[in-house]
C-alpha atoms as a PDB file:
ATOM      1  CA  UNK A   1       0.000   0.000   0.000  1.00  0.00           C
ATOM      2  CA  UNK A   2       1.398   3.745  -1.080  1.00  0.00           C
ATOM      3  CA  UNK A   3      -0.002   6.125   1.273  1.00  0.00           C
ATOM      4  CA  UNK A   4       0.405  10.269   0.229  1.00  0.00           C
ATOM      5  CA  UNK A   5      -0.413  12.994   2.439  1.00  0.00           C
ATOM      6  CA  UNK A   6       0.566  16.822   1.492  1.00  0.00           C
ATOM      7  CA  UNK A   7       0.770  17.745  -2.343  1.00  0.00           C
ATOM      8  CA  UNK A   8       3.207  20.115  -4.076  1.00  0.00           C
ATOM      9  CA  UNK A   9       2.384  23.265  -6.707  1.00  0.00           C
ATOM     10  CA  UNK A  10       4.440  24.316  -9.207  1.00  0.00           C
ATOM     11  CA  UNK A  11       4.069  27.374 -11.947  1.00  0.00           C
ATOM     12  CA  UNK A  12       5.549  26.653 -15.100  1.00  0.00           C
ATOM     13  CA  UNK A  13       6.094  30.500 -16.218  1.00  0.00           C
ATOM     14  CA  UNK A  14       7.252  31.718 -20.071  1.00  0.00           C
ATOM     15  CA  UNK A  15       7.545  35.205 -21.392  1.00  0.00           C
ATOM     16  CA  UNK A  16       5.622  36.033 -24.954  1.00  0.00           C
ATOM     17  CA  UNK A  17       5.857  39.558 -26.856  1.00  0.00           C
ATOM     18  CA  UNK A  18       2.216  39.488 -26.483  1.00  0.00           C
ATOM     19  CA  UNK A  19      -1.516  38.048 -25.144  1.00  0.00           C
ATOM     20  CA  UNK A  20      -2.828  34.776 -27.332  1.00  0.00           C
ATOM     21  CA  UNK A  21      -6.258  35.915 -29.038  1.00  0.00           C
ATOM     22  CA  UNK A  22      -8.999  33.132 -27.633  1.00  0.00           C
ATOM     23  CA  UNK A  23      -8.037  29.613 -29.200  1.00  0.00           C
ATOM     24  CA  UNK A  24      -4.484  31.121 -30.335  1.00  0.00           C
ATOM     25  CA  UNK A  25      -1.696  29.175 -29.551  1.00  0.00           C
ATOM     26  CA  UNK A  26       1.739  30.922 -29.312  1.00  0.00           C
ATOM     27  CA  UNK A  27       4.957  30.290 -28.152  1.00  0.00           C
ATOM     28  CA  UNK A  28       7.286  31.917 -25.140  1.00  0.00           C
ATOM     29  CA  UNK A  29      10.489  32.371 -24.918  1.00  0.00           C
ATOM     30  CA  UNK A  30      12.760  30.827 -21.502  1.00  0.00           C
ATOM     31  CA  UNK A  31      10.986  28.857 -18.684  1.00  0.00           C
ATOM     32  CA  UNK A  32      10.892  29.217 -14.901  1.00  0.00           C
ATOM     33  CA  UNK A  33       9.405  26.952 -12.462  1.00  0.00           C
ATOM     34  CA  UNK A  34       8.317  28.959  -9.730  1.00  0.00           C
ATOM     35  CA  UNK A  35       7.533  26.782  -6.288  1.00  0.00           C
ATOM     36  CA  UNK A  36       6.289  28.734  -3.172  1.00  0.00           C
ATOM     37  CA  UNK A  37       8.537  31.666  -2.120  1.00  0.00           C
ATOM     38  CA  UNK A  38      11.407  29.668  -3.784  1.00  0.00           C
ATOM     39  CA  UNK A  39      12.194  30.259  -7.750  1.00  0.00           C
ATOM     40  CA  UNK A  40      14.236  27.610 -10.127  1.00  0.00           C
ATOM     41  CA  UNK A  41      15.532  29.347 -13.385  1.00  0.00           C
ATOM     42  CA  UNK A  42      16.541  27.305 -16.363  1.00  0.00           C
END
């Protein structure tokens, strides 16, 4: 048996020149995964 208790959130954050119109799909430059008051940079 595999018990779990807690859980963990992570934001996946990219930069774009601009907003996506609704259904647009565009893509970001760099990638930072933000967790809590911590920050990871790649």
């Amino acid at each position: 048996m595999i018990t779990v208790a807690g859980s963990l959130n992570i934001d996946m954050v990219t930069e774009a020149k601009r907003f996506p119109i609704p259904g647009e799909t565009i893509s970001g430059t760099g990638l930072r995964f933000l967790a809590g008051k911590e920050q990871i940079k790649l």
